[in-house]
C-alpha atoms as a PDB file:
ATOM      1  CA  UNK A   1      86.471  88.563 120.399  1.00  0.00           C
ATOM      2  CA  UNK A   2      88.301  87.853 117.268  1.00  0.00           C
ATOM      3  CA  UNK A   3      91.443  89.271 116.796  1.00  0.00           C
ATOM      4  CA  UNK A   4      90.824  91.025 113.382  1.00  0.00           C
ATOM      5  CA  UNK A   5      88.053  92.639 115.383  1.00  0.00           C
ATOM      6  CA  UNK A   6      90.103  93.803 118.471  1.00  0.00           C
ATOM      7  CA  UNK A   7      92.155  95.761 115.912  1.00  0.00           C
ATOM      8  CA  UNK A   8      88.818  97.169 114.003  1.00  0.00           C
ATOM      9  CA  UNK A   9      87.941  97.997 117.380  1.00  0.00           C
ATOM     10  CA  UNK A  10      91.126  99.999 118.421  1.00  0.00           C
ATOM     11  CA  UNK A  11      91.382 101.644 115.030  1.00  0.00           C
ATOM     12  CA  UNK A  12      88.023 103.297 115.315  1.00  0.00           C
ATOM     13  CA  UNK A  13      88.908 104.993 118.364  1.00  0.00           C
ATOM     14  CA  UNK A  14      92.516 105.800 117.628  1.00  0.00           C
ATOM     15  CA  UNK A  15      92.340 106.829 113.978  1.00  0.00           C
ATOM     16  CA  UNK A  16      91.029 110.547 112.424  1.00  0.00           C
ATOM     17  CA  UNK A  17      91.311 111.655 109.161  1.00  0.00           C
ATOM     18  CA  UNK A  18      93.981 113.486 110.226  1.00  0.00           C
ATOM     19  CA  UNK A  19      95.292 110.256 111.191  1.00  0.00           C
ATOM     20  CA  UNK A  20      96.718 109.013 115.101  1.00  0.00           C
ATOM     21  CA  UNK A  21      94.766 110.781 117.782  1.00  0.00           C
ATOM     22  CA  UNK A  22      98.000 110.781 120.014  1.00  0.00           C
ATOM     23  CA  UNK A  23     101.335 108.495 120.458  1.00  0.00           C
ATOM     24  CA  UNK A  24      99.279 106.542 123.008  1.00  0.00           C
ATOM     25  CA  UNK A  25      96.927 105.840 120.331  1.00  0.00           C
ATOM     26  CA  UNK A  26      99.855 104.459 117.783  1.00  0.00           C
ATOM     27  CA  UNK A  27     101.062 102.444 120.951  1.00  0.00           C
ATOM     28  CA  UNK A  28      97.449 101.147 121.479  1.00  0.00           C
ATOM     29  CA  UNK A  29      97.135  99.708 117.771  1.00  0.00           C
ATOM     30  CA  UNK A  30     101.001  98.138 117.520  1.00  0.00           C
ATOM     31  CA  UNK A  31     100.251  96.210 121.015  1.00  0.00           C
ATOM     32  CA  UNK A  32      96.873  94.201 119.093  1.00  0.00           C
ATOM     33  CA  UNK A  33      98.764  94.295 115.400  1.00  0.00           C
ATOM     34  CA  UNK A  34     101.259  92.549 116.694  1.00  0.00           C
ATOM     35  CA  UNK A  35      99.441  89.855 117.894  1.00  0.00           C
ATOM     36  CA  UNK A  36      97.723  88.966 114.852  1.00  0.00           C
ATOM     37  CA  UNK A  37      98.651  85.684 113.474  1.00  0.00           C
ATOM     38  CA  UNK A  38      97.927  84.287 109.574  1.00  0.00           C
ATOM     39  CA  UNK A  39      95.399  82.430 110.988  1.00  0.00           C
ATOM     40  CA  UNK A  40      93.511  85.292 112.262  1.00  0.00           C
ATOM     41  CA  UNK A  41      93.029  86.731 108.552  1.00  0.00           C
ATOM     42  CA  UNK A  42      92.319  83.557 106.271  1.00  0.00           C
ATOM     43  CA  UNK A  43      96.145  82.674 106.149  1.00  0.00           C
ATOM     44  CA  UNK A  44      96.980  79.831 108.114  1.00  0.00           C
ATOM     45  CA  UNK A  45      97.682  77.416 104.675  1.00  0.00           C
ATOM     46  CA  UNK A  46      99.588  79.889 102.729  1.00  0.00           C
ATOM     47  CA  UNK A  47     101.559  80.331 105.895  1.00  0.00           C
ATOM     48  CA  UNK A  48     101.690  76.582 106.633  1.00  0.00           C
ATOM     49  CA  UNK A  49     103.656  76.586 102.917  1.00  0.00           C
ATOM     50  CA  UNK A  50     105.924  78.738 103.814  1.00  0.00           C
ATOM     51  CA  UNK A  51     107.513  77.904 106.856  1.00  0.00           C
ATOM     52  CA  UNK A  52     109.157  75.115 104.838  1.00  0.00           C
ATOM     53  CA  UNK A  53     110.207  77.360 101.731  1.00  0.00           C
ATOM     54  CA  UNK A  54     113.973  76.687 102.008  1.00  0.00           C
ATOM     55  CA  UNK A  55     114.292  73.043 102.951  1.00  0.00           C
ATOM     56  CA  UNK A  56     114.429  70.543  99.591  1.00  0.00           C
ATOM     57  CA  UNK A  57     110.961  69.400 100.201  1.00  0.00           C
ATOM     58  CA  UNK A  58     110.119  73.010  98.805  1.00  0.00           C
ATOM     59  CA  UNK A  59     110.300  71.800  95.508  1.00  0.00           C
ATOM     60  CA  UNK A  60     106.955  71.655  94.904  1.00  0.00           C
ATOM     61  CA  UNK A  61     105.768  74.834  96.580  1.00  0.00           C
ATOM     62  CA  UNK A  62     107.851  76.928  94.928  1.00  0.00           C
ATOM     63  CA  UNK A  63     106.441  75.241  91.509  1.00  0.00           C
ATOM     64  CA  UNK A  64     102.885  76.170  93.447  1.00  0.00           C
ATOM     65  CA  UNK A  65     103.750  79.755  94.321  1.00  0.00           C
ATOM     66  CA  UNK A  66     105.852  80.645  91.013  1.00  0.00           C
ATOM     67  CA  UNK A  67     102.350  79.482  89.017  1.00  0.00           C
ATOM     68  CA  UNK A  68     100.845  82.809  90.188  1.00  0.00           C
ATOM     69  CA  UNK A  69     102.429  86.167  90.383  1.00  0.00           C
ATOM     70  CA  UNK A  70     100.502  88.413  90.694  1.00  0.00           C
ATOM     71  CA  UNK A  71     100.590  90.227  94.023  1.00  0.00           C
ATOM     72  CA  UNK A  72      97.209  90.291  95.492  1.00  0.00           C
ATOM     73  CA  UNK A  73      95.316  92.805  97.757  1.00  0.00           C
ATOM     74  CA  UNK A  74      92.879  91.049 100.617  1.00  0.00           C
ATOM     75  CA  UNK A  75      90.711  94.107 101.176  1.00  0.00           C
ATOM     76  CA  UNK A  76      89.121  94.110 104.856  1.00  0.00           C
ATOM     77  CA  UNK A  77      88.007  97.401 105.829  1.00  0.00           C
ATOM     78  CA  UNK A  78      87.880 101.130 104.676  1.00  0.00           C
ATOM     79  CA  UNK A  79      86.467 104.292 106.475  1.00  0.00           C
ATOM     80  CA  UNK A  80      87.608 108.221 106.106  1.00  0.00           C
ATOM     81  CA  UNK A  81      90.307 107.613 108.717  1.00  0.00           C
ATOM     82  CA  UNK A  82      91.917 104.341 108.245  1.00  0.00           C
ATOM     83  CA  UNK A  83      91.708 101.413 105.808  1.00  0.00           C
ATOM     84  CA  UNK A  84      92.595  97.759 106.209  1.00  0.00           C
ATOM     85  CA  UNK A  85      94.001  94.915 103.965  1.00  0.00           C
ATOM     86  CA  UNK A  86      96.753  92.505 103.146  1.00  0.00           C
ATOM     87  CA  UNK A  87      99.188  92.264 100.616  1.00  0.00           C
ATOM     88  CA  UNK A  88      99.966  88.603  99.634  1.00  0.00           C
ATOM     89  CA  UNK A  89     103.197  89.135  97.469  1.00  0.00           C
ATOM     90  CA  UNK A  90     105.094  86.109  95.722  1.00  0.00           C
ATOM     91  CA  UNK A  91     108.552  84.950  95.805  1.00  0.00           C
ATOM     92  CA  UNK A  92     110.818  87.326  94.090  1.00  0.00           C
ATOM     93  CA  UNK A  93     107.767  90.047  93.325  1.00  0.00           C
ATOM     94  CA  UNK A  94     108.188  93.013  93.916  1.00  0.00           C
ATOM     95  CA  UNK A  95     106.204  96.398  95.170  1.00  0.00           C
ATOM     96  CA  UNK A  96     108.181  99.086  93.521  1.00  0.00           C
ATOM     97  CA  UNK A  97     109.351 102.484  95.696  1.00  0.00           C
ATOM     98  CA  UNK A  98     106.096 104.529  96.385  1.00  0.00           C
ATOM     99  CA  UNK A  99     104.850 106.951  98.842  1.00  0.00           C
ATOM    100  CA  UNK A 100     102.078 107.496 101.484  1.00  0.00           C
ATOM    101  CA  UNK A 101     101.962 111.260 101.482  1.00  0.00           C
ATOM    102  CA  UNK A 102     100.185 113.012 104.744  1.00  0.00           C
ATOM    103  CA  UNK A 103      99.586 109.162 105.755  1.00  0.00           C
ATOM    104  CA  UNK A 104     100.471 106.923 108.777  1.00  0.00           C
ATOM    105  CA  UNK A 105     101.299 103.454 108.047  1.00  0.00           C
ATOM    106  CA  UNK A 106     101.627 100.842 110.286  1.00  0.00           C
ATOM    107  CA  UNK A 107     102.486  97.663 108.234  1.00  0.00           C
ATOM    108  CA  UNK A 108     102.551  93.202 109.912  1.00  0.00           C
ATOM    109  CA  UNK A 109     104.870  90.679 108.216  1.00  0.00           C
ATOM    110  CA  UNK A 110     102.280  87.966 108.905  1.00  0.00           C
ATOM    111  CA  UNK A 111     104.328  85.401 107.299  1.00  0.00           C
ATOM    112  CA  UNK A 112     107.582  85.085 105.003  1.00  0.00           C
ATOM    113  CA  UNK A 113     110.600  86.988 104.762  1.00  0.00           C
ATOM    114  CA  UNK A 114     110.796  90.547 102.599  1.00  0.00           C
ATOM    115  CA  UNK A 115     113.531  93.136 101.492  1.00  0.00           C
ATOM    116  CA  UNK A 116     112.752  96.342 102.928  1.00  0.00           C
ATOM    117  CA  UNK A 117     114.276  99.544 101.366  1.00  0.00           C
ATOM    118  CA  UNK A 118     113.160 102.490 102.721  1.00  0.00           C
ATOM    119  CA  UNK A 119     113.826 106.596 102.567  1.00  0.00           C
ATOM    120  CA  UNK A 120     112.706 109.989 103.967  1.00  0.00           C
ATOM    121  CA  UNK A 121     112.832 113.128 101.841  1.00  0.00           C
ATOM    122  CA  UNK A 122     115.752 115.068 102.843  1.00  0.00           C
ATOM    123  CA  UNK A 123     114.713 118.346 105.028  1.00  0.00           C
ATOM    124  CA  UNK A 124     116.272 121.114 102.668  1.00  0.00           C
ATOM    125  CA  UNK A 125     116.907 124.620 103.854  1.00  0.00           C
ATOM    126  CA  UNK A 126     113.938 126.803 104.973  1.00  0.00           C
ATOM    127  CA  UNK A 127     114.701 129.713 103.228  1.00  0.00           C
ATOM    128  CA  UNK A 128     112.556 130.364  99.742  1.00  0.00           C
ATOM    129  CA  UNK A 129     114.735 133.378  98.536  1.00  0.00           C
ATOM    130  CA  UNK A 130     118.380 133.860  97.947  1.00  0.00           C
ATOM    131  CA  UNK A 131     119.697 136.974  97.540  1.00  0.00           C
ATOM    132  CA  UNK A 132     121.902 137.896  95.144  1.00  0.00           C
ATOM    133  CA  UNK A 133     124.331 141.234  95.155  1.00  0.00           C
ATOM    134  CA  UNK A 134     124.512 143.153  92.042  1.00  0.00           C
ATOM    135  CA  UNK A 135     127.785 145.187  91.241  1.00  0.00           C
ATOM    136  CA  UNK A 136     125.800 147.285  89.150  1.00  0.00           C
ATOM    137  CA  UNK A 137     124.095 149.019  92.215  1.00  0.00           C
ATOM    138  CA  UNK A 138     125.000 150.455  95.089  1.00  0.00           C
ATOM    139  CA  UNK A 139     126.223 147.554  97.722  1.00  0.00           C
ATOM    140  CA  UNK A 140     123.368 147.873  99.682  1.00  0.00           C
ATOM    141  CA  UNK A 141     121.114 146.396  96.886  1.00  0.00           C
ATOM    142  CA  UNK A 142     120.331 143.002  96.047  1.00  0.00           C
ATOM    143  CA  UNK A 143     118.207 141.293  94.382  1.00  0.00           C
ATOM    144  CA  UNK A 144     115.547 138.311  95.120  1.00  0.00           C
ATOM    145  CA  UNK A 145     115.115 135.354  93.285  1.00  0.00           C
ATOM    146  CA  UNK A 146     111.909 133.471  94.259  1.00  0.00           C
ATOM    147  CA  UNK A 147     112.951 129.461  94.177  1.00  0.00           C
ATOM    148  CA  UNK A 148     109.377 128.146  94.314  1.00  0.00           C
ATOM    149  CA  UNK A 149     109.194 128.975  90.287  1.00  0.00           C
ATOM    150  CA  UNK A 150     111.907 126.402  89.649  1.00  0.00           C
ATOM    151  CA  UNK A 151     110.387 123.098  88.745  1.00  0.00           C
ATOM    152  CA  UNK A 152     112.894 120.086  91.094  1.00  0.00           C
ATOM    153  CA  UNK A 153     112.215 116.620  88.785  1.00  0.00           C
ATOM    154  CA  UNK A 154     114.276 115.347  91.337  1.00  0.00           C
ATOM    155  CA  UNK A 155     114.399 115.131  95.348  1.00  0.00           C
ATOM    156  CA  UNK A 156     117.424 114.268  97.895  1.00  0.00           C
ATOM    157  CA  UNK A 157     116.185 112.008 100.272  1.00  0.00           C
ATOM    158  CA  UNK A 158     118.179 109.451 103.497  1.00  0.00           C
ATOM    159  CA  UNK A 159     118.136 106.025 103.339  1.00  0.00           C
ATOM    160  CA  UNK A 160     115.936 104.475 106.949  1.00  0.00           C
ATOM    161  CA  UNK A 161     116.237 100.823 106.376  1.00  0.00           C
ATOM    162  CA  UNK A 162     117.881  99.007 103.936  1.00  0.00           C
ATOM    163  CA  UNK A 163     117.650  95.190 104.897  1.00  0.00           C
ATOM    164  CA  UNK A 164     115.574  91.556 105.109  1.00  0.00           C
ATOM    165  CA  UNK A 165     112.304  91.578 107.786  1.00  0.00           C
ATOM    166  CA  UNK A 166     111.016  87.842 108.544  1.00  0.00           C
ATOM    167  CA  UNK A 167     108.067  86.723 110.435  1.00  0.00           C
ATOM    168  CA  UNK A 168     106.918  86.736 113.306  1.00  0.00           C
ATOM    169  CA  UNK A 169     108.308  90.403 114.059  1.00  0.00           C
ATOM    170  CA  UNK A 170     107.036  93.308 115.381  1.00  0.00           C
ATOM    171  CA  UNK A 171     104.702  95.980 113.896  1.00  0.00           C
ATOM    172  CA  UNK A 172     106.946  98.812 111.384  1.00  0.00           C
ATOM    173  CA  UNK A 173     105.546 102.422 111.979  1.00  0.00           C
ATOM    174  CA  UNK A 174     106.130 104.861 109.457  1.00  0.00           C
ATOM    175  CA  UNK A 175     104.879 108.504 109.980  1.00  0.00           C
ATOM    176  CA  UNK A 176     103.890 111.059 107.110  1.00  0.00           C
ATOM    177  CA  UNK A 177     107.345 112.894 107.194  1.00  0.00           C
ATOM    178  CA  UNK A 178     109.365 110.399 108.932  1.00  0.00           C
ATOM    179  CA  UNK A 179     110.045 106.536 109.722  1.00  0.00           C
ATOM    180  CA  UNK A 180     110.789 105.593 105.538  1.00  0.00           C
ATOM    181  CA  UNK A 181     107.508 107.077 103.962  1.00  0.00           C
ATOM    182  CA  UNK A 182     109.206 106.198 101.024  1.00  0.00           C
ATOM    183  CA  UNK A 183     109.723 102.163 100.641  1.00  0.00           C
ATOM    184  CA  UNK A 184     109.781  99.223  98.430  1.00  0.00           C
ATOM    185  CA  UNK A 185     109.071  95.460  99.155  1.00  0.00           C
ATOM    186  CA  UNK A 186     110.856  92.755  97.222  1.00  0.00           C
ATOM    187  CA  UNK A 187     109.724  88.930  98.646  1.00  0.00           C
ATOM    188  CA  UNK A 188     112.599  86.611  99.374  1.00  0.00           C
ATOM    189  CA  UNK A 189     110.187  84.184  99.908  1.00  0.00           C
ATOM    190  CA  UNK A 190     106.271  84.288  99.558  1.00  0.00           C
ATOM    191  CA  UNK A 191     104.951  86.449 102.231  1.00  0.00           C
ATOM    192  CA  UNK A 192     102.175  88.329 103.018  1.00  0.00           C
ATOM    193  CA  UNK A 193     101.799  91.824 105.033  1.00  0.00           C
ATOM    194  CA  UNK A 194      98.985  93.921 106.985  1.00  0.00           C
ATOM    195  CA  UNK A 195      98.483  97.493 106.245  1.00  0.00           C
ATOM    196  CA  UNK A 196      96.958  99.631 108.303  1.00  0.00           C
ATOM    197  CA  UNK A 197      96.577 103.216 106.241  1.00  0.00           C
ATOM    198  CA  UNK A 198      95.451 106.102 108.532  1.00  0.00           C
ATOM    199  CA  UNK A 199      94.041 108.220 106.710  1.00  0.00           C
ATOM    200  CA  UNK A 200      93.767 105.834 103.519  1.00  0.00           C
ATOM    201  CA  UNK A 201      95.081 107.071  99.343  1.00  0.00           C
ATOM    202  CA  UNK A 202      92.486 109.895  98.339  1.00  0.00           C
ATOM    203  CA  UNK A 203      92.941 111.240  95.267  1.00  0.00           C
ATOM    204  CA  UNK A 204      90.334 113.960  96.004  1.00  0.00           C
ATOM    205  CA  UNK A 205      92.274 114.906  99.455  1.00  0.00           C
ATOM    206  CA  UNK A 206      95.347 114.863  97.446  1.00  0.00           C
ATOM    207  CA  UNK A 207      96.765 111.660  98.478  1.00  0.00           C
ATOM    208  CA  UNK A 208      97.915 110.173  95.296  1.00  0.00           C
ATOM    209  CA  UNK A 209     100.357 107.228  95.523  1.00  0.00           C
ATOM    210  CA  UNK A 210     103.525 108.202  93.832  1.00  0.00           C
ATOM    211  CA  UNK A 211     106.139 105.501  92.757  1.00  0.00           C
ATOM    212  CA  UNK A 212     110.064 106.612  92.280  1.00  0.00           C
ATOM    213  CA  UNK A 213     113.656 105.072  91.209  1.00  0.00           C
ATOM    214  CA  UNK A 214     116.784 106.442  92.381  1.00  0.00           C
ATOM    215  CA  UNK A 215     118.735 108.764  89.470  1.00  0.00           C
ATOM    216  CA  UNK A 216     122.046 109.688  89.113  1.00  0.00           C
ATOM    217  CA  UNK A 217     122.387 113.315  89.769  1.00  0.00           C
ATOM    218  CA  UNK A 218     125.162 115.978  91.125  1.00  0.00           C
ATOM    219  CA  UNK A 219     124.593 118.705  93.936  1.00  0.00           C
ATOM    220  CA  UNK A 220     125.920 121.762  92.310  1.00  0.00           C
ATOM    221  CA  UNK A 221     123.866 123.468  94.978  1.00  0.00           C
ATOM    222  CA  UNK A 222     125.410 122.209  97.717  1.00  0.00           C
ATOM    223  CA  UNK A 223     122.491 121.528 100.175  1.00  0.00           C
ATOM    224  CA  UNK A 224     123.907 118.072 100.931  1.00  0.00           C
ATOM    225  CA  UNK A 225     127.539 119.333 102.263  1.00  0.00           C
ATOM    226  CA  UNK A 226     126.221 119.168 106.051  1.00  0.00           C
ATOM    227  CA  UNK A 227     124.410 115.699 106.177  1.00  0.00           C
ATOM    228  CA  UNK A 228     124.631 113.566 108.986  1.00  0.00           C
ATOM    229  CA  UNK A 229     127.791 111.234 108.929  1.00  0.00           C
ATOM    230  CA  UNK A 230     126.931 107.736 107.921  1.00  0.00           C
ATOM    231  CA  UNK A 231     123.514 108.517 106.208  1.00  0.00           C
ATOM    232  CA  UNK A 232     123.434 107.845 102.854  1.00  0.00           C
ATOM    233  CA  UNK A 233     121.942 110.570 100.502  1.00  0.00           C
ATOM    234  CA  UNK A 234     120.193 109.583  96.739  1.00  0.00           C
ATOM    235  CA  UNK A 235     118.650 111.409  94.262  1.00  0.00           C
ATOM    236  CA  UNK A 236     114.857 110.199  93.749  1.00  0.00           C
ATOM    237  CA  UNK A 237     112.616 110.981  90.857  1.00  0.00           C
ATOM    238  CA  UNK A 238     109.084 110.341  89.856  1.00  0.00           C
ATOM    239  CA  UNK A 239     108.883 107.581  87.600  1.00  0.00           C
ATOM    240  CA  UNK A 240     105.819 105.283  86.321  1.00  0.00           C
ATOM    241  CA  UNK A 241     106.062 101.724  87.821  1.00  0.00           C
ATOM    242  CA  UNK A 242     106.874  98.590  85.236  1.00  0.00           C
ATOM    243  CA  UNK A 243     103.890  97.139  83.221  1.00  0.00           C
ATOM    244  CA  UNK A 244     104.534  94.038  84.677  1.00  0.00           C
ATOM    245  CA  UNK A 245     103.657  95.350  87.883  1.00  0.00           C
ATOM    246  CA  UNK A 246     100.153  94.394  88.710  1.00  0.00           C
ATOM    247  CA  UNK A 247      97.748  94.020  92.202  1.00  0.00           C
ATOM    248  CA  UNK A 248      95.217  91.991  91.699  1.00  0.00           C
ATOM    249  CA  UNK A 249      91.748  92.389  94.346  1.00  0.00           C
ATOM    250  CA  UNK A 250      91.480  89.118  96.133  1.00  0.00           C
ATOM    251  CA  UNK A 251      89.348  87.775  98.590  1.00  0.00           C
ATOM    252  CA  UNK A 252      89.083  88.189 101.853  1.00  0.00           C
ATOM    253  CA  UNK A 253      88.931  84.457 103.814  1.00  0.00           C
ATOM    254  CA  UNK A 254      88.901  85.390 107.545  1.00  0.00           C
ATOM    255  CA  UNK A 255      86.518  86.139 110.147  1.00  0.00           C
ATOM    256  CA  UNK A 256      84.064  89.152 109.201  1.00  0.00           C
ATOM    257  CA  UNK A 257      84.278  92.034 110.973  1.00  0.00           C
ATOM    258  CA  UNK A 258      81.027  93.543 113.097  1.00  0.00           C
ATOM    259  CA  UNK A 259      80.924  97.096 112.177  1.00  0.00           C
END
């Protein structure tokens, strides 16, 4: 059985549309993802290229690689519960800061080296209501001051991983509220990644990618006082991605899968 098949196979039967079936299940899919070689999806030239990207003989294929920049999406396979494709990104390219909101992602370098930066939003206090004491009543009353009304245009959030991946290496797993939901790719030199999205972007389930940039902003409120020593804390807003940032649908070259 073809690889690419194997993991079809093992995604069907550990993937819901609520995502993972169990941590078993996540195991189950990592163990054949990270198996998969470039030549099990169509890849095997592009990564052939690649391998020799920073000796002088390069020349060339960087001339090659630079003559089309456009990031391209290899679609393989989409159900309710999961989808599958490939992102084949070019040197320096990058995919800016987005999210996968209520999604499980489980993402292959199949070839190449890539910046990672990653982040969780930061857990803020439970508590919706602050009470506030009012000297013109008696000290026993206060008043409540609902925060859900307030409109937040920006959100604190950790920084998870902040560093170069390059192939071969082992499957990354990031989880709807943890793991660096929030990431960015920039190519150091071509490269080309599997995605596994479980359950895939649904704008009619309300799972809308969202793309961010880091702002400057102070914490008059004080909710980052008591963060963990050595994480880094930014300020991340909602912001449109650059017009130069395109995906293009490309084809698919490897073996078909038997659905």
């Amino acid at each position: 059985m073809a690889t690419i098949q194997k993991l079809y196979e093992v995604c069907k039967v550990s993937l819901s549309t609520n995502g993972p079936l169990s941590s078993e299940a996540v195991d189950s899919i990592c163990a054949v993802l990270d198996n998969v070689m470039p030549s099990d999806v169509g890849l095997e030239n592009d990564a052939q290229s690649v391998r020799s990207w920073r000796s002088p003989r390069a020349l060339n294929m960087k001339a090659i690689f630079h003559s089309s920049a456009a990031i391209r999406y290899r679609h393989i396979y989409e159900c309710k519960s999961f989808s599958i494709g490939i992102f084949c990104i070019p040197a320096s390219s990058i995919i800016p800061l987005h999210n996968h909101p209520g999604m499980t992602v489980f993402s292959k370098l199949l070839y190449g080296t890539v910046h990672v930066k990653s982040y969780d939003w930061f857990k803020k206090p439970t508590c919706n209501k602050v009470k506030i004491r009012n000297s013109r009543f008696p000290t026993k009353c206060t008043l409540s001051i609902d925060l859900s009304s307030f409109v937040i245009t920006a959100r604190p959030a950790k920084i998870i991983r902040d560093g170069e991946m390059s192939a071969p290496c082992g499957t990354m797993v990031i989880h709807p509220t943890d793991g660096g939901n929030i990431h960015a790719f920039k190519a150091i030199t071509p490269c080309a990644i599997l995605d596994i999205l479980s359950p895939p972007y649904s704008s009619e389930d309300g799972r809308h990618c969202s793309y961010f940039r880091r702002c400057q902003k102070a914490d008059p409120s004080g909710i980052l006082s008591n963060r963990s020593k050595g994480s880094e804390i930014v300020w991340l807003e909602e912001h449109q991605p650059p017009n130069k940032f395109v995906i293009k649908r490309d084809l698919y070259t490897g073996p078909p899968l038997n659905l």
